[in-house]
PDB file of N, CA and C in Angstrom:
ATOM      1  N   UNK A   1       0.810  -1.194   0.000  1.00  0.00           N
ATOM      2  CA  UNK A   1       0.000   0.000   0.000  1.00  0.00           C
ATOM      3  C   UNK A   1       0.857   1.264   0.000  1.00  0.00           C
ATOM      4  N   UNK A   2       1.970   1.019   0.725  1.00  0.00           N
ATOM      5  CA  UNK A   2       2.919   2.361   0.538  1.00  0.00           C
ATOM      6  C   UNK A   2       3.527   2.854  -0.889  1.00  0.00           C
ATOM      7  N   UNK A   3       3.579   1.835  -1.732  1.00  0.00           N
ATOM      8  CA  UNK A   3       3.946   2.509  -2.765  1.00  0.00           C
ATOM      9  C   UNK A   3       2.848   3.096  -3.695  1.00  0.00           C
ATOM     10  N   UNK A   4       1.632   2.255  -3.551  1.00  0.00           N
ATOM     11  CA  UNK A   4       0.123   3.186  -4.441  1.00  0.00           C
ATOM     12  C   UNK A   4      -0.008   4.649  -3.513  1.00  0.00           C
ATOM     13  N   UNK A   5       0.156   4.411  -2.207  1.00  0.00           N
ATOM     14  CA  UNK A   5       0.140   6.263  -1.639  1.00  0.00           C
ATOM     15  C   UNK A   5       1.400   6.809  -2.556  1.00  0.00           C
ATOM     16  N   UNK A   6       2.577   6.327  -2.424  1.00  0.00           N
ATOM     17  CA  UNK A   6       3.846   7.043  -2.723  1.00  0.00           C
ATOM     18  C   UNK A   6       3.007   7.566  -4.672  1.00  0.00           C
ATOM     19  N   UNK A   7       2.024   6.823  -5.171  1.00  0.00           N
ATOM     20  CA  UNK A   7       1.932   7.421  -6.809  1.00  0.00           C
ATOM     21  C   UNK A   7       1.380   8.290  -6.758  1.00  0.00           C
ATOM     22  N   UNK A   8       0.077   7.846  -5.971  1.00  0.00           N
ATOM     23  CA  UNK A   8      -1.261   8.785  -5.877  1.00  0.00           C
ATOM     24  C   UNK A   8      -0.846  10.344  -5.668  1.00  0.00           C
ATOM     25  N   UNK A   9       0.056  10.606  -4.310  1.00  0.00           N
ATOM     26  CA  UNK A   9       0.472  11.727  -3.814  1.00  0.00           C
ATOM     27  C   UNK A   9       1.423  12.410  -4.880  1.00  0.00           C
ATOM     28  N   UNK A  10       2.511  11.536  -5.593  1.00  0.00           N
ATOM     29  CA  UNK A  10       2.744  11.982  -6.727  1.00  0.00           C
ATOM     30  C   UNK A  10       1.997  13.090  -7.832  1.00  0.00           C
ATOM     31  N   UNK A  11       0.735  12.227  -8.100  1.00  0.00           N
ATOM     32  CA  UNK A  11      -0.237  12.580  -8.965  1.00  0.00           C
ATOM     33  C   UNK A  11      -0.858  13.990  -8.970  1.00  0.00           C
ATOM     34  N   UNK A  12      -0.912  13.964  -7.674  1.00  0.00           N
ATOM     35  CA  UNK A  12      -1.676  15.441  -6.575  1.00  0.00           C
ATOM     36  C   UNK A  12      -0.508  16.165  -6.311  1.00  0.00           C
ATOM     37  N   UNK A  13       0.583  15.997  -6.535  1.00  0.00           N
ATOM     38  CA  UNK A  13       1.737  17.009  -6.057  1.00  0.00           C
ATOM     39  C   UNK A  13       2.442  17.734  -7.424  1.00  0.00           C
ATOM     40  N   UNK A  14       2.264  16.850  -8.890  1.00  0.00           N
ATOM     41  CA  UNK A  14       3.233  17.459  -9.322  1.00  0.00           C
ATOM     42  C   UNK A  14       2.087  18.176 -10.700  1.00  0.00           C
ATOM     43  N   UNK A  15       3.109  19.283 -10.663  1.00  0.00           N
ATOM     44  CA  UNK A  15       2.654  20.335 -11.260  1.00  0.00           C
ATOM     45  C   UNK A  15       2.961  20.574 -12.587  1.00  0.00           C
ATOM     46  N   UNK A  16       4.294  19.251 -13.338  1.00  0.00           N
ATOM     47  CA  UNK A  16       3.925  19.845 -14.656  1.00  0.00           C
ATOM     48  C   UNK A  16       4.567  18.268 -15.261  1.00  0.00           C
ATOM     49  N   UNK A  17       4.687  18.322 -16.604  1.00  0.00           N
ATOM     50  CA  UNK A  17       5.281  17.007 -17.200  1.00  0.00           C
ATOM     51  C   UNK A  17       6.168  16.430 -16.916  1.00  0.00           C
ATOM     52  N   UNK A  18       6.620  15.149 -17.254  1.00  0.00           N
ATOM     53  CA  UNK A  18       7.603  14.409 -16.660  1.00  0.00           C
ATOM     54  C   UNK A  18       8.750  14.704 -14.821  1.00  0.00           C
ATOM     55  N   UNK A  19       7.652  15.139 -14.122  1.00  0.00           N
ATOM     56  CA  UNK A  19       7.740  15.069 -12.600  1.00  0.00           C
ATOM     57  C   UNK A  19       8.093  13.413 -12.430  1.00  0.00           C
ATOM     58  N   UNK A  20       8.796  13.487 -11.446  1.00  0.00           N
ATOM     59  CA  UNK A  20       9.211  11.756 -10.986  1.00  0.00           C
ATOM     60  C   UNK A  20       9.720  12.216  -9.754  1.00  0.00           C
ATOM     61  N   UNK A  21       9.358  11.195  -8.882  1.00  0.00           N
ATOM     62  CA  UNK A  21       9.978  11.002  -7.293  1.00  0.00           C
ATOM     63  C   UNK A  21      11.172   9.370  -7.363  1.00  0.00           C
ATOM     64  N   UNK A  22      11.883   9.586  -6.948  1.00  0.00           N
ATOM     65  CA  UNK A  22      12.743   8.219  -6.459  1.00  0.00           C
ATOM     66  C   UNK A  22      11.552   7.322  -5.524  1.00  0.00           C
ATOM     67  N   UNK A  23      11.352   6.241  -5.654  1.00  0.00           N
ATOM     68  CA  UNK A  23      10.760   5.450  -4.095  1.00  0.00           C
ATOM     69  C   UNK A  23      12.016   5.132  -3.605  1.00  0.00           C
ATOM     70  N   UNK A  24      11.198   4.779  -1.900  1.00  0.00           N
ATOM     71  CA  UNK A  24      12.571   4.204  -1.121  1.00  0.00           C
ATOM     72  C   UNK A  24      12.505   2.621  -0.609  1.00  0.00           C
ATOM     73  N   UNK A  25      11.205   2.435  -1.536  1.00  0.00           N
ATOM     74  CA  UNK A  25      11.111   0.894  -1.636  1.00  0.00           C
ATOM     75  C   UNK A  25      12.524   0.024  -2.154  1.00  0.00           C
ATOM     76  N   UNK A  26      12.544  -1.024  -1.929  1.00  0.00           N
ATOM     77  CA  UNK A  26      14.060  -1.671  -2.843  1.00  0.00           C
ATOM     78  C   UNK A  26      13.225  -2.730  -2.856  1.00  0.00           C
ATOM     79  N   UNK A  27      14.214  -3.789  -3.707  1.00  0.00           N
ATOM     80  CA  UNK A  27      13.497  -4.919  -4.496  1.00  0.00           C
ATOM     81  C   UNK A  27      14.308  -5.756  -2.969  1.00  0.00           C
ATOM     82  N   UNK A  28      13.950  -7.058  -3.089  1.00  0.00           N
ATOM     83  CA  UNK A  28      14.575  -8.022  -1.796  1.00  0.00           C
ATOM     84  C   UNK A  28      16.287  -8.137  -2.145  1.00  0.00           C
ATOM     85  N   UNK A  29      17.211  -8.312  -1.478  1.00  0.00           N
ATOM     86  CA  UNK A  29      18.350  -8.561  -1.712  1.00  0.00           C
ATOM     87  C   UNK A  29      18.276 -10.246  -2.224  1.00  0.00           C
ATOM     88  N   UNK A  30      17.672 -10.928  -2.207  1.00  0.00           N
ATOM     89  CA  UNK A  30      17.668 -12.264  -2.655  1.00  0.00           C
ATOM     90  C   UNK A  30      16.755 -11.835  -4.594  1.00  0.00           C
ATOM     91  N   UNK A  31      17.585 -12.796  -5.461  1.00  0.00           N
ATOM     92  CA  UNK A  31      17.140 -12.939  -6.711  1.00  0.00           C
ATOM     93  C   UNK A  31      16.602 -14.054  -7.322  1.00  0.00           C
ATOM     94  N   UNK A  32      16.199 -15.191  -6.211  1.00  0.00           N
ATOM     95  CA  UNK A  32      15.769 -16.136  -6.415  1.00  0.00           C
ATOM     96  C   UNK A  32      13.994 -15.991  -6.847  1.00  0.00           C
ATOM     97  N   UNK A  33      13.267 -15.349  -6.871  1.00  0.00           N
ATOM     98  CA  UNK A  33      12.407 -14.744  -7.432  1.00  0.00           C
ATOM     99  C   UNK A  33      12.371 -14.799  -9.077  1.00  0.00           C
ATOM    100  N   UNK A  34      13.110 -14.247  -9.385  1.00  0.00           N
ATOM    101  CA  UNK A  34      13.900 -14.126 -10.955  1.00  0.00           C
ATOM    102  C   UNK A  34      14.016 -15.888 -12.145  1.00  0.00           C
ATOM    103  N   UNK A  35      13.918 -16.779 -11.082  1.00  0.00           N
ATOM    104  CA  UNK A  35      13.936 -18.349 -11.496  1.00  0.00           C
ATOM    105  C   UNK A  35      12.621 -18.304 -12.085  1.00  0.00           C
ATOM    106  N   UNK A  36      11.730 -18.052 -11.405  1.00  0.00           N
ATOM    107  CA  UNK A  36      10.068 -17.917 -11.853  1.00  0.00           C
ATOM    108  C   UNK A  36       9.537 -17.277 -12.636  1.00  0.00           C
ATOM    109  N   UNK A  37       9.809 -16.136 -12.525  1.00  0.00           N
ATOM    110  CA  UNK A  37       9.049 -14.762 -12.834  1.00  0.00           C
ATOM    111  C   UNK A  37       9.220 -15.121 -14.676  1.00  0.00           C
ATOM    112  N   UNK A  38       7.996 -14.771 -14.767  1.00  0.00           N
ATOM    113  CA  UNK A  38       7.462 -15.094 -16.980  1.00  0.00           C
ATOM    114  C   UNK A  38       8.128 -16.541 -17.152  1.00  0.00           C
ATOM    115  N   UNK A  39       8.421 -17.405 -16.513  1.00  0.00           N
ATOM    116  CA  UNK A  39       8.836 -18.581 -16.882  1.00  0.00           C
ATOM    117  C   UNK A  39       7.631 -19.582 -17.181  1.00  0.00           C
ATOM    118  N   UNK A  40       8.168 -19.997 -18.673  1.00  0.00           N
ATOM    119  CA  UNK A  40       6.892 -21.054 -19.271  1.00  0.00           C
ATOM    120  C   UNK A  40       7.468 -22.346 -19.066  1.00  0.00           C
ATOM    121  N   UNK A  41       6.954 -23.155 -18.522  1.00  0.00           N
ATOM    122  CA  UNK A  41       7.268 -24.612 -18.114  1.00  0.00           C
ATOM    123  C   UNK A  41       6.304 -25.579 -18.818  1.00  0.00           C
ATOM    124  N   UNK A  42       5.681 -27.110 -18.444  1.00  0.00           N
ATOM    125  CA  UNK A  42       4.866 -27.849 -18.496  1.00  0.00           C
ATOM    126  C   UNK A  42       3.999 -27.588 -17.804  1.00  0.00           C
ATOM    127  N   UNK A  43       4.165 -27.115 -16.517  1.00  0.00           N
ATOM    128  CA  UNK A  43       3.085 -26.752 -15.525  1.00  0.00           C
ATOM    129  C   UNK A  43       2.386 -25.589 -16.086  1.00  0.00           C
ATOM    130  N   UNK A  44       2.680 -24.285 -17.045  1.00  0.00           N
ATOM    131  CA  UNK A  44       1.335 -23.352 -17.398  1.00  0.00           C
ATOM    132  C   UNK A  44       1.597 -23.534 -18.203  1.00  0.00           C
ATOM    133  N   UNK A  45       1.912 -23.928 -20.043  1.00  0.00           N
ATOM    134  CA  UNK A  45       2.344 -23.855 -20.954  1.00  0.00           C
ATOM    135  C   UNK A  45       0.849 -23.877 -21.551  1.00  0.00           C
ATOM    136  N   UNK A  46       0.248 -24.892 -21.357  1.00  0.00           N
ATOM    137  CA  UNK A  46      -1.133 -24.964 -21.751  1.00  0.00           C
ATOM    138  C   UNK A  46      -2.520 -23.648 -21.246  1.00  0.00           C
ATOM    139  N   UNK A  47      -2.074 -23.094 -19.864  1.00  0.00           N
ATOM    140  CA  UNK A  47      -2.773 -22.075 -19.388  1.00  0.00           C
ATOM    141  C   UNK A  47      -2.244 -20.627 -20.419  1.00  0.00           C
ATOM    142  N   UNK A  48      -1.288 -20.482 -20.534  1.00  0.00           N
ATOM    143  CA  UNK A  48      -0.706 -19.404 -21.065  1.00  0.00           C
ATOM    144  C   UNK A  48      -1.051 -19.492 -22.578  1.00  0.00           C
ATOM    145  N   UNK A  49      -1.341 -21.026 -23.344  1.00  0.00           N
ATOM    146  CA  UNK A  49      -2.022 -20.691 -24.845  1.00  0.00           C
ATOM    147  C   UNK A  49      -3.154 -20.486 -24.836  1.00  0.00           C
ATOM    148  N   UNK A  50      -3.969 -20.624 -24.162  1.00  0.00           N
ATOM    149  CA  UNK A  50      -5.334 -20.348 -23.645  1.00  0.00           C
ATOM    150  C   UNK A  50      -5.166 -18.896 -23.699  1.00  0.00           C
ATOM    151  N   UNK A  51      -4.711 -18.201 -22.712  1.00  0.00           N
ATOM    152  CA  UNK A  51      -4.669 -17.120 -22.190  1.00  0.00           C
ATOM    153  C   UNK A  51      -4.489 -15.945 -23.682  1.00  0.00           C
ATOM    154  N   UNK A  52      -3.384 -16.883 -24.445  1.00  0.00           N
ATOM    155  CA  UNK A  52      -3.304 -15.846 -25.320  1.00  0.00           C
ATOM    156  C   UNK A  52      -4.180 -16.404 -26.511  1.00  0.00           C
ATOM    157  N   UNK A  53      -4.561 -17.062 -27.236  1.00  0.00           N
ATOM    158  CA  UNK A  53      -6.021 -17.691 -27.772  1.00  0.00           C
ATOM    159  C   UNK A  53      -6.994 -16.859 -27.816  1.00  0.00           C
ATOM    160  N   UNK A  54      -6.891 -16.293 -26.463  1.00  0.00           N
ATOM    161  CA  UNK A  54      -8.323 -15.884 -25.699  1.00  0.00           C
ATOM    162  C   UNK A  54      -7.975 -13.794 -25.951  1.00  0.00           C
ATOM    163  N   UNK A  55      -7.411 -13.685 -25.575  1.00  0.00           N
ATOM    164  CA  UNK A  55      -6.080 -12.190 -26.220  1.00  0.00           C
ATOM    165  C   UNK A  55      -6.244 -12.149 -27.736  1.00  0.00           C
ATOM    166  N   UNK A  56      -5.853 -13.251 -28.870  1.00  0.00           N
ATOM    167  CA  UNK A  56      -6.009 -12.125 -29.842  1.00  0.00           C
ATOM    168  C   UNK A  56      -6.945 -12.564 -30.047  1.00  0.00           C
ATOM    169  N   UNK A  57      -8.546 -13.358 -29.917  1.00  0.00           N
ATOM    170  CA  UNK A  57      -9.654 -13.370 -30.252  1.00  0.00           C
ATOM    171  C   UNK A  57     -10.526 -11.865 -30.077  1.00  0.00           C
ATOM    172  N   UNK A  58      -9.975 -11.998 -28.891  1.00  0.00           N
ATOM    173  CA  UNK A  58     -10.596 -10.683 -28.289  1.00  0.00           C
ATOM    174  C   UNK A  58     -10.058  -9.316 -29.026  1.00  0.00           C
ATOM    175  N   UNK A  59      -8.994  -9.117 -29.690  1.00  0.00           N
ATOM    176  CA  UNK A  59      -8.466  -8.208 -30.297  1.00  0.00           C
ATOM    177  C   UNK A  59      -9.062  -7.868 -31.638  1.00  0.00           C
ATOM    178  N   UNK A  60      -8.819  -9.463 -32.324  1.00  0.00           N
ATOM    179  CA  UNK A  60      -9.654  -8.917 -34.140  1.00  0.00           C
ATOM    180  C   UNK A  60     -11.159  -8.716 -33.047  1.00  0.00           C
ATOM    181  N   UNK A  61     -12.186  -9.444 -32.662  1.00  0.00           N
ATOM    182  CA  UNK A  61     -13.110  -8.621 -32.286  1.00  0.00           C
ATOM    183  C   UNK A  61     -13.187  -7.296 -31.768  1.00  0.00           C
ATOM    184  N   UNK A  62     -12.178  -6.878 -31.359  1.00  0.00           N
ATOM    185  CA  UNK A  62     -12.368  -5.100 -30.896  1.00  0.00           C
ATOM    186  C   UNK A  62     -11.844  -4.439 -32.088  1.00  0.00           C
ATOM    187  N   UNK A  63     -10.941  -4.993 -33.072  1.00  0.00           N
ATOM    188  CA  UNK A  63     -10.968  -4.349 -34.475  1.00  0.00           C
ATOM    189  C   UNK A  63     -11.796  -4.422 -35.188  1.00  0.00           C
ATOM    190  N   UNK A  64     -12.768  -5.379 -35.180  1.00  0.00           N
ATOM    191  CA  UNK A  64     -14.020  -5.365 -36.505  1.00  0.00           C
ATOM    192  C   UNK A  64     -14.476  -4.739 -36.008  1.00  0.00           C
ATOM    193  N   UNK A  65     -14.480  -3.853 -34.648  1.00  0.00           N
ATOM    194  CA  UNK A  65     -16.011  -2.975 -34.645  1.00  0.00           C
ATOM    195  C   UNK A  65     -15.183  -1.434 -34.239  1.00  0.00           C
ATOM    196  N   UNK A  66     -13.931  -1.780 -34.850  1.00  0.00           N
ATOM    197  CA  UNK A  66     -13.170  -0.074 -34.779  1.00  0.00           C
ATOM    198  C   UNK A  66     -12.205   0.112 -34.132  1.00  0.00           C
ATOM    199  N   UNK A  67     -12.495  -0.449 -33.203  1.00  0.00           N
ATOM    200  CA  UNK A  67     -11.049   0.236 -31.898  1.00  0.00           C
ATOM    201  C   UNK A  67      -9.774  -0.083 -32.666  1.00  0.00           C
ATOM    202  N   UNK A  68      -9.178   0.866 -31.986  1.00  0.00           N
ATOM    203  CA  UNK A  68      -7.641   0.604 -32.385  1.00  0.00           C
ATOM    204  C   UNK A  68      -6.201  -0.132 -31.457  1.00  0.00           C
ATOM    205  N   UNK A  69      -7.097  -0.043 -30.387  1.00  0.00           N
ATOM    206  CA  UNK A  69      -6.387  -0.876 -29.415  1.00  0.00           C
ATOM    207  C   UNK A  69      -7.265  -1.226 -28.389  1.00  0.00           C
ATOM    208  N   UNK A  70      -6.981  -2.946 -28.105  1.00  0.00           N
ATOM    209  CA  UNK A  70      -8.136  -4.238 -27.414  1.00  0.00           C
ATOM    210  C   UNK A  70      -7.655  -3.496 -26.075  1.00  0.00           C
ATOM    211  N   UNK A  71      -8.477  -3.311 -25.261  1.00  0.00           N
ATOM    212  CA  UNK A  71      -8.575  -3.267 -23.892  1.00  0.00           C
ATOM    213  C   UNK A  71      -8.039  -4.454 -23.402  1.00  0.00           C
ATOM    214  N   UNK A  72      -7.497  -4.357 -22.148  1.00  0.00           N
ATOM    215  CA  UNK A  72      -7.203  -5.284 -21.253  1.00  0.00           C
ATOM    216  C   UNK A  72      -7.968  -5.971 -21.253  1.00  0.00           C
ATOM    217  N   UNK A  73      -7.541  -7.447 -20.818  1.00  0.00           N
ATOM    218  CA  UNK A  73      -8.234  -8.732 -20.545  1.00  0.00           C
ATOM    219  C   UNK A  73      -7.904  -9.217 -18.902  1.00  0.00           C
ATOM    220  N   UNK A  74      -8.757  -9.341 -17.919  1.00  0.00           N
ATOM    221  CA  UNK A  74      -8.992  -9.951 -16.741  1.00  0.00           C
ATOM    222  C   UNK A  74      -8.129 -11.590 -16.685  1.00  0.00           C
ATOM    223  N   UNK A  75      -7.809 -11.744 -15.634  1.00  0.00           N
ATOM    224  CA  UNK A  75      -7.243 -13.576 -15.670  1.00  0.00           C
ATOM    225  C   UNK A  75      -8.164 -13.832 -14.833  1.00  0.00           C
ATOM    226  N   UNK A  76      -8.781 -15.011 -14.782  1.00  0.00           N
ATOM    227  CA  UNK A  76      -9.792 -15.352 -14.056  1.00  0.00           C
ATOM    228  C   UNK A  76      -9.346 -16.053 -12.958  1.00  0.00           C
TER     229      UNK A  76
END
């Protein structure tokens, strides 16, 4: 929650374009995190073609009726 206050207050504080604050959040000193993170295995390989299946279906449908760019898609 401290870092959505640290944007929000951002948002409400700055007064003209490209304003930026440093956070004083840090990432963990451990990088074992990094093994996982976007990694496609056997275990989601099949969830993740779904997922995207389901992504550009949804895309030519938001182009046949105009848009120029598909809105976000929810993971259920």
């Amino acid at each position: 929650m401290k870092i959505i206050h640290q944007a929000l207050s951002l948002l409400e504080e700055a007064h003209e374009a490209n304003t930026y604050r440093r956070s004083p959040c840090i990432w963990s000193e451990e990088n074992n995190w990094r093994d996982e993170y976007l990694h496609i295995n056997e275990g989601n390989r099949e969830e993740l073609a779904q997922l995207g299946k389901a992504r550009r279906h949804q895309q030519a449908q938001e182009k046949s009726h105009g848009k120029k760019r598909a809105s976000m898609i929810s993971q259920m």
